[in-house]
PDB file of N, CA and C in Angstrom:
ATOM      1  N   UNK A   1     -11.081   4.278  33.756  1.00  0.00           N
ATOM      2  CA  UNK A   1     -10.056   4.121  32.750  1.00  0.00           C
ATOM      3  C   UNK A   1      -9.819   2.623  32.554  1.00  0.00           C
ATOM      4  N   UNK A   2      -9.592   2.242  31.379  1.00  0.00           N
ATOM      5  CA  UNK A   2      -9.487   0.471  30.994  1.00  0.00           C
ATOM      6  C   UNK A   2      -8.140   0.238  31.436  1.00  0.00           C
ATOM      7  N   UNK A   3      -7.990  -1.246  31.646  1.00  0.00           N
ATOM      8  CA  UNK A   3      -6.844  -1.545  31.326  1.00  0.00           C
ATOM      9  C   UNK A   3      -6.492  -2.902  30.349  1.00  0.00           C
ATOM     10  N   UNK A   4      -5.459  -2.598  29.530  1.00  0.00           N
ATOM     11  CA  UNK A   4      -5.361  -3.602  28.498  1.00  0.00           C
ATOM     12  C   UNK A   4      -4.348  -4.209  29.049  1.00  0.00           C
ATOM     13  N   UNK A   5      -4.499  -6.269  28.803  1.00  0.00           N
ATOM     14  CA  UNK A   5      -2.784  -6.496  29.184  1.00  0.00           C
ATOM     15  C   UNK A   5      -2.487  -7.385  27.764  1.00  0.00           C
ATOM     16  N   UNK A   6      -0.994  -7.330  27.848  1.00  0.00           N
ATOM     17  CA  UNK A   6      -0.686  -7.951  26.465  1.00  0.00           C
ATOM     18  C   UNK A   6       0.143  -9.237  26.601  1.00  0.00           C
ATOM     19  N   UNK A   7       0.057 -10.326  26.554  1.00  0.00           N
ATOM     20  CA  UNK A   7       0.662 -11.199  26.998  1.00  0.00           C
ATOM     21  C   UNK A   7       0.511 -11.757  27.696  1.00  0.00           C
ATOM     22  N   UNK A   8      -1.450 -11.817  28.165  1.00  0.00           N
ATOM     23  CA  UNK A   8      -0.991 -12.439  29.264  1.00  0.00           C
ATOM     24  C   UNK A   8      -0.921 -13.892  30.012  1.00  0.00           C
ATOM     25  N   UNK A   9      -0.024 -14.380  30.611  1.00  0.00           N
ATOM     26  CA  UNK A   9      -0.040 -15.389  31.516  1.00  0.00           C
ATOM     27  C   UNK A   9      -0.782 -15.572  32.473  1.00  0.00           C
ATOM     28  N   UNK A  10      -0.098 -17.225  33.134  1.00  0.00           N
ATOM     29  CA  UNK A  10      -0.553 -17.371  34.770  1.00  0.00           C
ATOM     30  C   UNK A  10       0.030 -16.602  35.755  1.00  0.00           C
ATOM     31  N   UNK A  11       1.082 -15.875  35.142  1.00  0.00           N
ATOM     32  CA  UNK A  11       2.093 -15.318  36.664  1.00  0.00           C
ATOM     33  C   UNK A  11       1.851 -14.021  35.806  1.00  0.00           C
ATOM     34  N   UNK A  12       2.309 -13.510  34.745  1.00  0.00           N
ATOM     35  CA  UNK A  12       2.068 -11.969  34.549  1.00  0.00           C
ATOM     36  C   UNK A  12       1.904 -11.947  33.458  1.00  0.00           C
ATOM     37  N   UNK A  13       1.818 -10.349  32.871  1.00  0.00           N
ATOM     38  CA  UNK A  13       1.236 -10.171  31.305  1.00  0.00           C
ATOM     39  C   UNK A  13       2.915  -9.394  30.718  1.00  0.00           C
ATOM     40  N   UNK A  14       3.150  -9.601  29.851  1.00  0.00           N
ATOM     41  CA  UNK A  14       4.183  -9.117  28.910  1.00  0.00           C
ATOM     42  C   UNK A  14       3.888  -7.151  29.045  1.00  0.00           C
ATOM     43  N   UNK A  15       3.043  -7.008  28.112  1.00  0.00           N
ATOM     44  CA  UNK A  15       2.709  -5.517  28.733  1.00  0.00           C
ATOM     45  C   UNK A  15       1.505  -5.119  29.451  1.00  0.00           C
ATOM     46  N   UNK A  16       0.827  -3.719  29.957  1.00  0.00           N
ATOM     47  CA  UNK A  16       0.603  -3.453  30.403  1.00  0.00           C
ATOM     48  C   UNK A  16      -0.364  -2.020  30.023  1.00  0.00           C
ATOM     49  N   UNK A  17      -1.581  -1.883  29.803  1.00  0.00           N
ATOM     50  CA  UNK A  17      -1.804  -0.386  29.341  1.00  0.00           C
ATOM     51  C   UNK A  17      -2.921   0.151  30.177  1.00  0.00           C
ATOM     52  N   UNK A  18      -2.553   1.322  30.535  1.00  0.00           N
ATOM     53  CA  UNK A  18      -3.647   1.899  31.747  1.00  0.00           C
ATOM     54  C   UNK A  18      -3.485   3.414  31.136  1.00  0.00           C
ATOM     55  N   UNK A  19      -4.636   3.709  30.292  1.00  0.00           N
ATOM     56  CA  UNK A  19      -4.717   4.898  30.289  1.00  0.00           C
ATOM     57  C   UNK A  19      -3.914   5.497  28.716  1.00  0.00           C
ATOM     58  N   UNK A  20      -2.662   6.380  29.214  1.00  0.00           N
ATOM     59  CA  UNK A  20      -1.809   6.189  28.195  1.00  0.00           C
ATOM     60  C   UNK A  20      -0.415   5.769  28.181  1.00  0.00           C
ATOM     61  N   UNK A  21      -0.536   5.064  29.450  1.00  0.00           N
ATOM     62  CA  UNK A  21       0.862   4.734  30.079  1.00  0.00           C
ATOM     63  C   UNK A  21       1.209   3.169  29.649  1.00  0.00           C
ATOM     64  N   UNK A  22       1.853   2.545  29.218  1.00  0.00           N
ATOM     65  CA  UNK A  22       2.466   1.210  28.599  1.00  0.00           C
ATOM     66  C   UNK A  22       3.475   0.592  29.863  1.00  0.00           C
ATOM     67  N   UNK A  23       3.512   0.126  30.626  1.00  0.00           N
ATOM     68  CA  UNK A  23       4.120  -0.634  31.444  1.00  0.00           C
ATOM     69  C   UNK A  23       4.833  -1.973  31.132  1.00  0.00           C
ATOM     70  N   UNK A  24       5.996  -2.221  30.496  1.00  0.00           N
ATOM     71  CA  UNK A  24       6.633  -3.436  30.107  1.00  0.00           C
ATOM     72  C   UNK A  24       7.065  -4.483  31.556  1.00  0.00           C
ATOM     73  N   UNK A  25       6.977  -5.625  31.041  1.00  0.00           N
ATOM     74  CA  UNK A  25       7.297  -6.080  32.477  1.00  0.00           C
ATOM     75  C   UNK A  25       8.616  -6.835  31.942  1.00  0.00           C
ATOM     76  N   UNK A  26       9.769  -7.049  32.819  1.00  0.00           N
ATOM     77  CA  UNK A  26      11.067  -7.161  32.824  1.00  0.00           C
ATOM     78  C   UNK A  26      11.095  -8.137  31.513  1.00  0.00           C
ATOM     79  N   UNK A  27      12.113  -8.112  30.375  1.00  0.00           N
ATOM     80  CA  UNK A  27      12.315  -8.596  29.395  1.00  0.00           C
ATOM     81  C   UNK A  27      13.692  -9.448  29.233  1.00  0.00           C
ATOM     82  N   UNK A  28      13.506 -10.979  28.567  1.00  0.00           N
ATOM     83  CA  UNK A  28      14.764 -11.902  28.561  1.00  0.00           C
ATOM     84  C   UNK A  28      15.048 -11.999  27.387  1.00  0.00           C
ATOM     85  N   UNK A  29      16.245 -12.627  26.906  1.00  0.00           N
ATOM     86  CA  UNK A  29      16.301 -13.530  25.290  1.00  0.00           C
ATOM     87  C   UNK A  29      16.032 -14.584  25.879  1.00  0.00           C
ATOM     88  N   UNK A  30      15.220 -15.000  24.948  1.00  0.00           N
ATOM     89  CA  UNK A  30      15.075 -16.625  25.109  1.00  0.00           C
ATOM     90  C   UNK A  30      15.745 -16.954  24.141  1.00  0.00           C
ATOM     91  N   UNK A  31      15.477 -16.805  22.951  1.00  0.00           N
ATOM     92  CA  UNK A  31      16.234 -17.090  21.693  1.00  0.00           C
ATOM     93  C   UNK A  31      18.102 -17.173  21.724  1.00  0.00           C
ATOM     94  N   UNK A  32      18.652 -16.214  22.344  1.00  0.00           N
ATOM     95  CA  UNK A  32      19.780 -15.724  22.745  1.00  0.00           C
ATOM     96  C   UNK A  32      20.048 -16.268  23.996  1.00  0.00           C
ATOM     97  N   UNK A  33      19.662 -17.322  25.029  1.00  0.00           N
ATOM     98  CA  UNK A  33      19.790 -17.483  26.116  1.00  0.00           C
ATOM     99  C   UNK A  33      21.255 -17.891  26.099  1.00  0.00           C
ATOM    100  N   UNK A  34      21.866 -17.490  26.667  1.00  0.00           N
ATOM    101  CA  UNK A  34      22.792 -18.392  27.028  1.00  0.00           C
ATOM    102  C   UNK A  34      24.304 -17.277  25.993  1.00  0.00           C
ATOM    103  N   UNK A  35      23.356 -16.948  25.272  1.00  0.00           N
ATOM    104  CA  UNK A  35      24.769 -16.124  23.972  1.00  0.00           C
ATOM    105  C   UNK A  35      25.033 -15.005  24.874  1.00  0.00           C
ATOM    106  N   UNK A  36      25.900 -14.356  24.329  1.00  0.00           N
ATOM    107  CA  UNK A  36      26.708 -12.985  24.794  1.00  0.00           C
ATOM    108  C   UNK A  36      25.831 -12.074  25.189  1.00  0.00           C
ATOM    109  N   UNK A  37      25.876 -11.006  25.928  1.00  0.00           N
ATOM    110  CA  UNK A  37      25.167  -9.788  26.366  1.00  0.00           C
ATOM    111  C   UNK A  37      24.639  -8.789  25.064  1.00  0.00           C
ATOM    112  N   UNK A  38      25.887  -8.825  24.388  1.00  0.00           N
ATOM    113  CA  UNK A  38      25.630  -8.483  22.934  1.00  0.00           C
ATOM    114  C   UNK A  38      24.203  -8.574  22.284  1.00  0.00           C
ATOM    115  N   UNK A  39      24.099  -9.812  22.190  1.00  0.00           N
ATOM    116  CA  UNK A  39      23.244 -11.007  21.553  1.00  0.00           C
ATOM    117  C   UNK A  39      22.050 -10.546  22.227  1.00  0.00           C
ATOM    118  N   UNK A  40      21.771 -11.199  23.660  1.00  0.00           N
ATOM    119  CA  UNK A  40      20.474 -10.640  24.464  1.00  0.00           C
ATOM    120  C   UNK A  40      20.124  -9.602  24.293  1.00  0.00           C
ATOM    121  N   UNK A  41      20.646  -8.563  24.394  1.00  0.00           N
ATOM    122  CA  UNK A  41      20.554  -6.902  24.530  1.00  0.00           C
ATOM    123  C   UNK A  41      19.795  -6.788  23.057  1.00  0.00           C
ATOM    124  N   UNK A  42      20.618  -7.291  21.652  1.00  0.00           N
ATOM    125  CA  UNK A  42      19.536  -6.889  20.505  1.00  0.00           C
ATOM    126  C   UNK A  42      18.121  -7.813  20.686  1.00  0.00           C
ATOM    127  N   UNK A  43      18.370  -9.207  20.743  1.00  0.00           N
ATOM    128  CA  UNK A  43      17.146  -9.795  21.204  1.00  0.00           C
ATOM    129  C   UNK A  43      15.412  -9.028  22.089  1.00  0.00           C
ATOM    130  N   UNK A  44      16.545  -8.924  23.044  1.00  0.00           N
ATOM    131  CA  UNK A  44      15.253  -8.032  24.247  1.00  0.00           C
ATOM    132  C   UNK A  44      15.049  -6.566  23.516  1.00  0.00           C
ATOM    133  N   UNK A  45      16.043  -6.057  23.019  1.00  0.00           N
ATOM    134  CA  UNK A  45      15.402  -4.715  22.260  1.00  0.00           C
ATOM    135  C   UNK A  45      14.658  -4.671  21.013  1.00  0.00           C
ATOM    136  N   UNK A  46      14.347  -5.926  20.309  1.00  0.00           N
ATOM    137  CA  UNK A  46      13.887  -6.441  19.615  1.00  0.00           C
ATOM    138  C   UNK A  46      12.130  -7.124  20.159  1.00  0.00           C
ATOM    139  N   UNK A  47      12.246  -7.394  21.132  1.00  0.00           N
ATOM    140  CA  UNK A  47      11.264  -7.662  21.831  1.00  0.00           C
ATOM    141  C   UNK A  47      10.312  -6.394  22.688  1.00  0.00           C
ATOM    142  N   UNK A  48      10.940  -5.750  22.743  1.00  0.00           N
ATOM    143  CA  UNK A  48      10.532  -4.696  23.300  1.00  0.00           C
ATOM    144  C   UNK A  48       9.706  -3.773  22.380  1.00  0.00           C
ATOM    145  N   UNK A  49      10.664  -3.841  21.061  1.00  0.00           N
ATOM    146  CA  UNK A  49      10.020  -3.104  19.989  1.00  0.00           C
ATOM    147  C   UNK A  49       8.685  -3.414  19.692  1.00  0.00           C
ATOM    148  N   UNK A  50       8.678  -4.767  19.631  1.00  0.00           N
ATOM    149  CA  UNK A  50       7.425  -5.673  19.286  1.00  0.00           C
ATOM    150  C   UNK A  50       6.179  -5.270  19.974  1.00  0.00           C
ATOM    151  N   UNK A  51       6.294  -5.432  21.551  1.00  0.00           N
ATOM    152  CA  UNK A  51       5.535  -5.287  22.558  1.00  0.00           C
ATOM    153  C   UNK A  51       4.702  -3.860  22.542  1.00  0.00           C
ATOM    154  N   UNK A  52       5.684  -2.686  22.303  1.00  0.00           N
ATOM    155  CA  UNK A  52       5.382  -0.873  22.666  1.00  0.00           C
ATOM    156  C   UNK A  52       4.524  -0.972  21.168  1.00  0.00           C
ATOM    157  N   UNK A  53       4.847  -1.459  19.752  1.00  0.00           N
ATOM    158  CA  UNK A  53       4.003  -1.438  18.844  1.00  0.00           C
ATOM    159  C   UNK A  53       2.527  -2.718  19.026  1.00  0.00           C
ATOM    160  N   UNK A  54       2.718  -2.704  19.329  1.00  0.00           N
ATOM    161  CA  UNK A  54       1.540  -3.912  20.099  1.00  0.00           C
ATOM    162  C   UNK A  54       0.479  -3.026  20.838  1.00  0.00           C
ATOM    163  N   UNK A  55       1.308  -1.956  21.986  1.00  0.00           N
ATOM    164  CA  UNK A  55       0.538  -1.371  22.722  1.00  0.00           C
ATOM    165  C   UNK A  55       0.019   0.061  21.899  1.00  0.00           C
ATOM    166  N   UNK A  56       0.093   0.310  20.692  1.00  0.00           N
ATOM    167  CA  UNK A  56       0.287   1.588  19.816  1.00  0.00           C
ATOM    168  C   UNK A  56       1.599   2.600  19.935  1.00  0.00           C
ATOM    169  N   UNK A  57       2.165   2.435  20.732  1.00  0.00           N
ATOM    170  CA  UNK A  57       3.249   3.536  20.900  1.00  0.00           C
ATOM    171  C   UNK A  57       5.347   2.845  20.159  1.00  0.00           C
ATOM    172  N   UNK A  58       6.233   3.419  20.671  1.00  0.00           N
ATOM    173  CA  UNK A  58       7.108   3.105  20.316  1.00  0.00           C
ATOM    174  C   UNK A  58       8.217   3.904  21.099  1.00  0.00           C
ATOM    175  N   UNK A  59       9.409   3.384  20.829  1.00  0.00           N
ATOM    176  CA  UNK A  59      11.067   3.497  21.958  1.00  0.00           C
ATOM    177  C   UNK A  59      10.687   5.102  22.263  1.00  0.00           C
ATOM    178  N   UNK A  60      10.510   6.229  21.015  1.00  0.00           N
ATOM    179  CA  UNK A  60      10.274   7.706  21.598  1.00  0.00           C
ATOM    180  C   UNK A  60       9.845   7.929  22.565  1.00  0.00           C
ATOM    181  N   UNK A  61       8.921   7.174  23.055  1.00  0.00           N
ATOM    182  CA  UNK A  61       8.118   7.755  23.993  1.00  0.00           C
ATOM    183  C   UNK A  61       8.370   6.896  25.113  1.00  0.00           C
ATOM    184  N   UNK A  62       9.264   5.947  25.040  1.00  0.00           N
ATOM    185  CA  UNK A  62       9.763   5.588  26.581  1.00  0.00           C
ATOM    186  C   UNK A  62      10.745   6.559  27.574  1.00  0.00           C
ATOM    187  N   UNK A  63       9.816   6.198  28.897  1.00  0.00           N
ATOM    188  CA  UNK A  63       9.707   7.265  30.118  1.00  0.00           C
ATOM    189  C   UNK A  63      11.102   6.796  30.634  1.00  0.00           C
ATOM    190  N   UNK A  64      11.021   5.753  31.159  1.00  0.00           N
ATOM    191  CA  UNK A  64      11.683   4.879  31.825  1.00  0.00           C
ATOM    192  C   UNK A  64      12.301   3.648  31.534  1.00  0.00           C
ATOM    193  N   UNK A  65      13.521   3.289  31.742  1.00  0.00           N
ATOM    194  CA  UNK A  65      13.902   1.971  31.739  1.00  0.00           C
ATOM    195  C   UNK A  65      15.074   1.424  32.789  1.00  0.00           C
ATOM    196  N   UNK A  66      14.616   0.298  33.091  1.00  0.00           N
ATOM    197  CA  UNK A  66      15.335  -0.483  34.292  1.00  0.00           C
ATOM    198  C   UNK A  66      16.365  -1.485  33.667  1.00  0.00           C
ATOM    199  N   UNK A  67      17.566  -1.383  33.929  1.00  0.00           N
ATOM    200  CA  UNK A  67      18.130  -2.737  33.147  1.00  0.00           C
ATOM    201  C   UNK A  67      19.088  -3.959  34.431  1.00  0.00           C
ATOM    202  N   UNK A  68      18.691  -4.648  34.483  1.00  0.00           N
ATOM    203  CA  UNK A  68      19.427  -5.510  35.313  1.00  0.00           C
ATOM    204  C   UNK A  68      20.899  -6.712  34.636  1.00  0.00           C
ATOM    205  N   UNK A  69      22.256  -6.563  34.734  1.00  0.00           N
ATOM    206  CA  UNK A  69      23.151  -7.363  34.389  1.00  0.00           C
ATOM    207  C   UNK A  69      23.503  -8.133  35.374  1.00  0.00           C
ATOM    208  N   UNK A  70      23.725  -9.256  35.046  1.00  0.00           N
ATOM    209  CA  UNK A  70      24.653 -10.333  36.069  1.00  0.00           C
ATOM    210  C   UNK A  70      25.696 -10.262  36.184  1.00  0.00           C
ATOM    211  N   UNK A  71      26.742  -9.196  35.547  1.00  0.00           N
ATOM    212  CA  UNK A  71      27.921  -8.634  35.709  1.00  0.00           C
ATOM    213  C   UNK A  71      28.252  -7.325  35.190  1.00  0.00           C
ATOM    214  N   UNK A  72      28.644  -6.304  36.026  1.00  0.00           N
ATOM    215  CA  UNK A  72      28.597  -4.887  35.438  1.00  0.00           C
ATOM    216  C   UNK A  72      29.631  -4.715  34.603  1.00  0.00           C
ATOM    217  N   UNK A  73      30.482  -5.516  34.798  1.00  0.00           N
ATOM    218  CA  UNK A  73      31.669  -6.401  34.178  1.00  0.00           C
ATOM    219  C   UNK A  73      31.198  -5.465  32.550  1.00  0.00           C
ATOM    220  N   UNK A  74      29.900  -6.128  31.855  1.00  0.00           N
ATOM    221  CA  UNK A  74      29.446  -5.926  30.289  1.00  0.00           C
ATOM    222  C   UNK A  74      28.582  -4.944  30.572  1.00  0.00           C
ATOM    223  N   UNK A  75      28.945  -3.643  30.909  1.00  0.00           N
ATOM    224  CA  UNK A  75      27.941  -2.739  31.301  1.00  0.00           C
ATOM    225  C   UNK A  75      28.234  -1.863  29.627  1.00  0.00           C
ATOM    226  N   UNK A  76      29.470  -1.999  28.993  1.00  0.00           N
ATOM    227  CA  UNK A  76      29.489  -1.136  28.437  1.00  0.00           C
ATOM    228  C   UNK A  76      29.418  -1.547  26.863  1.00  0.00           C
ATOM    229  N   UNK A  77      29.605  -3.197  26.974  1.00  0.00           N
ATOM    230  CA  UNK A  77      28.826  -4.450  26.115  1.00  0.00           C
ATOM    231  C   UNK A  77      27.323  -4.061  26.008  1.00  0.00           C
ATOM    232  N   UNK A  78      26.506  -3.867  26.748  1.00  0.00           N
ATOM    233  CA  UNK A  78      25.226  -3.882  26.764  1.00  0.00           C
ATOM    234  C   UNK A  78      25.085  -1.701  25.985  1.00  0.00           C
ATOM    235  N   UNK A  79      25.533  -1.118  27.057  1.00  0.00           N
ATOM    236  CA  UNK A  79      25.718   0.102  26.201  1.00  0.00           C
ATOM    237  C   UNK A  79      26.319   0.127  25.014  1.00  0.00           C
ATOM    238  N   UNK A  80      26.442  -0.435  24.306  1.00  0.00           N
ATOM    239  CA  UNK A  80      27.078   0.104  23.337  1.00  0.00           C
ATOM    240  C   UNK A  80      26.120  -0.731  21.750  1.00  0.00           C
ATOM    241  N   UNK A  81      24.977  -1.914  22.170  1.00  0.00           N
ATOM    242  CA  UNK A  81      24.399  -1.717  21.971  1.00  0.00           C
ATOM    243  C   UNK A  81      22.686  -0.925  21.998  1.00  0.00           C
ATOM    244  N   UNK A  82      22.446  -0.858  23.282  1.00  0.00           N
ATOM    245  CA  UNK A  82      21.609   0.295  23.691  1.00  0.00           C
ATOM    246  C   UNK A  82      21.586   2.144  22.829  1.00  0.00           C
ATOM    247  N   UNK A  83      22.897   2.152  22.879  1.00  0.00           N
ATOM    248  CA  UNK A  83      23.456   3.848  22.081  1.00  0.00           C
ATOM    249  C   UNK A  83      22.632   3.168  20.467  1.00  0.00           C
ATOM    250  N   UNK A  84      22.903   2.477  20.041  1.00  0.00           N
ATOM    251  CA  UNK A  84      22.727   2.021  18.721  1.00  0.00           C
ATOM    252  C   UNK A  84      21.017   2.213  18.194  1.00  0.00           C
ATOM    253  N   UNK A  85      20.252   1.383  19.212  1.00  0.00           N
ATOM    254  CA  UNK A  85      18.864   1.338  19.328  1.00  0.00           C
ATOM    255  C   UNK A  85      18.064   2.443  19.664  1.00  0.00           C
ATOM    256  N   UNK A  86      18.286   3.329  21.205  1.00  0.00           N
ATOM    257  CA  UNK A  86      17.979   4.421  21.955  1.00  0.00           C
ATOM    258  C   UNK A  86      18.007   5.544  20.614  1.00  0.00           C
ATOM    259  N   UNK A  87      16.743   6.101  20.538  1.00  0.00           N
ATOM    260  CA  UNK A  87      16.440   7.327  19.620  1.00  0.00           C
ATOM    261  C   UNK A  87      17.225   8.662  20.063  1.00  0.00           C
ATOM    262  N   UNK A  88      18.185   9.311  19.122  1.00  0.00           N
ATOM    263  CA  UNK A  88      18.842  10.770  19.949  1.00  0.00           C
ATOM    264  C   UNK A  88      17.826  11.731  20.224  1.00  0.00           C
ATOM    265  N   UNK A  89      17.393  12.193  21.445  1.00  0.00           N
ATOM    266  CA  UNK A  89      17.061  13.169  21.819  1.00  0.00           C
ATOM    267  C   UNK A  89      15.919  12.682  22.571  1.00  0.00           C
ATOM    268  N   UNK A  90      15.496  11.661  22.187  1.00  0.00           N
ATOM    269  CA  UNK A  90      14.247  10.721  23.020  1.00  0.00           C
ATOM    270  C   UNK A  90      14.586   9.275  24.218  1.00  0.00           C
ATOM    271  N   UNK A  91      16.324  10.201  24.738  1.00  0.00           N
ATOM    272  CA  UNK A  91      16.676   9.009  26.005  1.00  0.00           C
ATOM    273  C   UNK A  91      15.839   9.082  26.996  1.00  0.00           C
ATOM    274  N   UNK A  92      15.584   7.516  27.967  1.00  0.00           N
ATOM    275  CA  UNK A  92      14.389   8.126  28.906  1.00  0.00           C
ATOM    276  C   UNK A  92      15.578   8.188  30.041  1.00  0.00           C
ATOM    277  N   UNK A  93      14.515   8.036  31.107  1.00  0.00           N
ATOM    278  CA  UNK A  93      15.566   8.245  32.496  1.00  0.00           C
ATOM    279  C   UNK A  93      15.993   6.577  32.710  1.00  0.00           C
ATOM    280  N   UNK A  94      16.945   6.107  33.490  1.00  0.00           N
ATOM    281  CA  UNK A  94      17.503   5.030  33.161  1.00  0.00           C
ATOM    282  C   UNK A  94      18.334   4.618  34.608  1.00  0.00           C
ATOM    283  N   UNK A  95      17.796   3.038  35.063  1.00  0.00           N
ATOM    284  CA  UNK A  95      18.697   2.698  36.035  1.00  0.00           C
ATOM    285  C   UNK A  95      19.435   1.447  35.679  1.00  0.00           C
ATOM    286  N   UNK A  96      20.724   1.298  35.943  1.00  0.00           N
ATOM    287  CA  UNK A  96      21.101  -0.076  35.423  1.00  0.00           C
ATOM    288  C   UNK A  96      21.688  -0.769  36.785  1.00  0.00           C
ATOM    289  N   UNK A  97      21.833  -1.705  37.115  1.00  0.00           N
ATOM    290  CA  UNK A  97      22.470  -2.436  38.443  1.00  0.00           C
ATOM    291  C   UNK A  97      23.003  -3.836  37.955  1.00  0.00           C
ATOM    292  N   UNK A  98      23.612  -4.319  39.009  1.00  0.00           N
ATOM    293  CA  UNK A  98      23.837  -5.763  38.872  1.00  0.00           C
ATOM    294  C   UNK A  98      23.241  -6.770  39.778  1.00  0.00           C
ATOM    295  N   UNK A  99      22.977  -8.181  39.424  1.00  0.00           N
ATOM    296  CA  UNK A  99      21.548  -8.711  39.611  1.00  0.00           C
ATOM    297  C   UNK A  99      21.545 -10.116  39.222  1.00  0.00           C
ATOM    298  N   UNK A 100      21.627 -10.982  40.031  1.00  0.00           N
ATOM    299  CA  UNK A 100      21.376 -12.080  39.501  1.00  0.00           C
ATOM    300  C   UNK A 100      20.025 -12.410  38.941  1.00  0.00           C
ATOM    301  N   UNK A 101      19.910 -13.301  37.855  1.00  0.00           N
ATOM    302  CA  UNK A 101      18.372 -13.106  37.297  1.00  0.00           C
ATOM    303  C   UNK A 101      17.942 -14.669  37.318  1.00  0.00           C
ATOM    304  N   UNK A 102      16.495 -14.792  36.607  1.00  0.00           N
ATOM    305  CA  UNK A 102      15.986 -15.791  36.892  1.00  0.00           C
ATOM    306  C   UNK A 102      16.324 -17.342  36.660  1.00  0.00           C
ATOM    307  N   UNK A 103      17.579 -17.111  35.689  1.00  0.00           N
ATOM    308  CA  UNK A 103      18.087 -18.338  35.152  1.00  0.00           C
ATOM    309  C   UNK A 103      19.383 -17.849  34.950  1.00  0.00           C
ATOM    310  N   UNK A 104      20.975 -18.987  35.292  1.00  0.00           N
ATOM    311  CA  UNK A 104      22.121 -18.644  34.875  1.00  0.00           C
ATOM    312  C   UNK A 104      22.725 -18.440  33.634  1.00  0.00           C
ATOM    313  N   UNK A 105      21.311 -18.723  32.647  1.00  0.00           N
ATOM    314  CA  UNK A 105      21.944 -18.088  30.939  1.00  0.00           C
ATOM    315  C   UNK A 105      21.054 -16.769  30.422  1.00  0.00           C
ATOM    316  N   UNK A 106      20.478 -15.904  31.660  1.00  0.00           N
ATOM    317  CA  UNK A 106      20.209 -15.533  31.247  1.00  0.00           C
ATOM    318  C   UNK A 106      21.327 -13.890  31.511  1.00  0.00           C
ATOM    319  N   UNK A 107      21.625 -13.051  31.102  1.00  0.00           N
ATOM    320  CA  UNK A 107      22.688 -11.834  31.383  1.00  0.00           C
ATOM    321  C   UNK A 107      22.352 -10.474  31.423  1.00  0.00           C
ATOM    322  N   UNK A 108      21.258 -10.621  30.102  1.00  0.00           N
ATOM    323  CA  UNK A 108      20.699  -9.041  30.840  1.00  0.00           C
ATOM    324  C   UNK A 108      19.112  -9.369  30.995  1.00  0.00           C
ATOM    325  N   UNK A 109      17.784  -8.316  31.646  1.00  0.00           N
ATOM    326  CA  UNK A 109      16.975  -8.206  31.920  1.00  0.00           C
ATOM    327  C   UNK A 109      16.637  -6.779  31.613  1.00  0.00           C
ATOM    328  N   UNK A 110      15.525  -5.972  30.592  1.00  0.00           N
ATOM    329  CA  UNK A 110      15.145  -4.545  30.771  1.00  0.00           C
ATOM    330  C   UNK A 110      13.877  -4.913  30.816  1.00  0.00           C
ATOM    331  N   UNK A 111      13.218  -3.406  31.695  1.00  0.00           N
ATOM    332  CA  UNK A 111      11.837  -3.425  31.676  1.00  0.00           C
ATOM    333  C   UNK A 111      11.978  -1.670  31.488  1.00  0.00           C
ATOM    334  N   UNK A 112      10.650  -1.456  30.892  1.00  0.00           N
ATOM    335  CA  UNK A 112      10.856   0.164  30.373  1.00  0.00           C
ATOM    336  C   UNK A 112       9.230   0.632  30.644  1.00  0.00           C
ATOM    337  N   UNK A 113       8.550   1.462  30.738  1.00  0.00           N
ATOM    338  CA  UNK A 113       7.556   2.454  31.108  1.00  0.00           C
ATOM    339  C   UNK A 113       7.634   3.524  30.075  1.00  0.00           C
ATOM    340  N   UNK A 114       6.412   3.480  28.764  1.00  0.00           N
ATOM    341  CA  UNK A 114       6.650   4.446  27.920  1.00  0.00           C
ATOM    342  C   UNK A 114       5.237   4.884  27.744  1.00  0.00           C
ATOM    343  N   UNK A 115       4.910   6.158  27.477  1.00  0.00           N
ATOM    344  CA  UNK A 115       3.851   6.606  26.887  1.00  0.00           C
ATOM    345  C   UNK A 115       3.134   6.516  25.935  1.00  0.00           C
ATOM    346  N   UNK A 116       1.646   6.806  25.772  1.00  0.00           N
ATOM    347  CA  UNK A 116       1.526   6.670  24.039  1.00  0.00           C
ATOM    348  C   UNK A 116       1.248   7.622  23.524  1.00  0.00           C
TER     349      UNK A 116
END
């Protein structure tokens, strides 16, 4: 079975394709660094979009998603754009925690696992 990577770097590849499985690897705003959770959250779901159509597939068919905040504090900041984006009837399974991340402007982090 091949594997395709999409993005890729010296340290890792953006996505991931083995088979029919799409593997995202953890997602930032860069653009949004530093702005509100708000802000990041459409950013990275915006990025994400990009990536799963990149790999042929799209949000329906995500399995999984991981979301990491630096304060659970905006848990419901970040949900409330997530409800907006997330397809009804095509939610995947979902962990969210709190997490310091790789840089102090950065607030949220998702990585998601979707099918094609």
């Amino acid at each position: 079975m091949s594997i395709t990577r999409i993005g890729t770097g010296p340290r890792m590849s953006a996505a991931v394709v083995h088979g029919n499985t799409v593997y995202l690897a953890g997602q930032v705003a860069n653009a949004a660094k530093g702005a509100s959770v708000t802000e990041q959250t459409k950013e990275i779901l915006g990025i994400i979009d990009g990536l799963l159509a990149e790999a042929g597939t799209d949000k329906t068919k995500i399995l999984s998603a991981n979301i990491w905040l630096t304060d659970m504090g905006t848990f419901a900041e970040m949900n409330a754009v997530w409800d907006t984006w997330v397809v009804k009837g095509c939610t995947p399974a979902r962990a969210t925690v709190e997490s310091k991340l790789a840089a102090p402007d950065y607030k949220v982090e998702i990585a998601v696992i979707a099918a094609r």
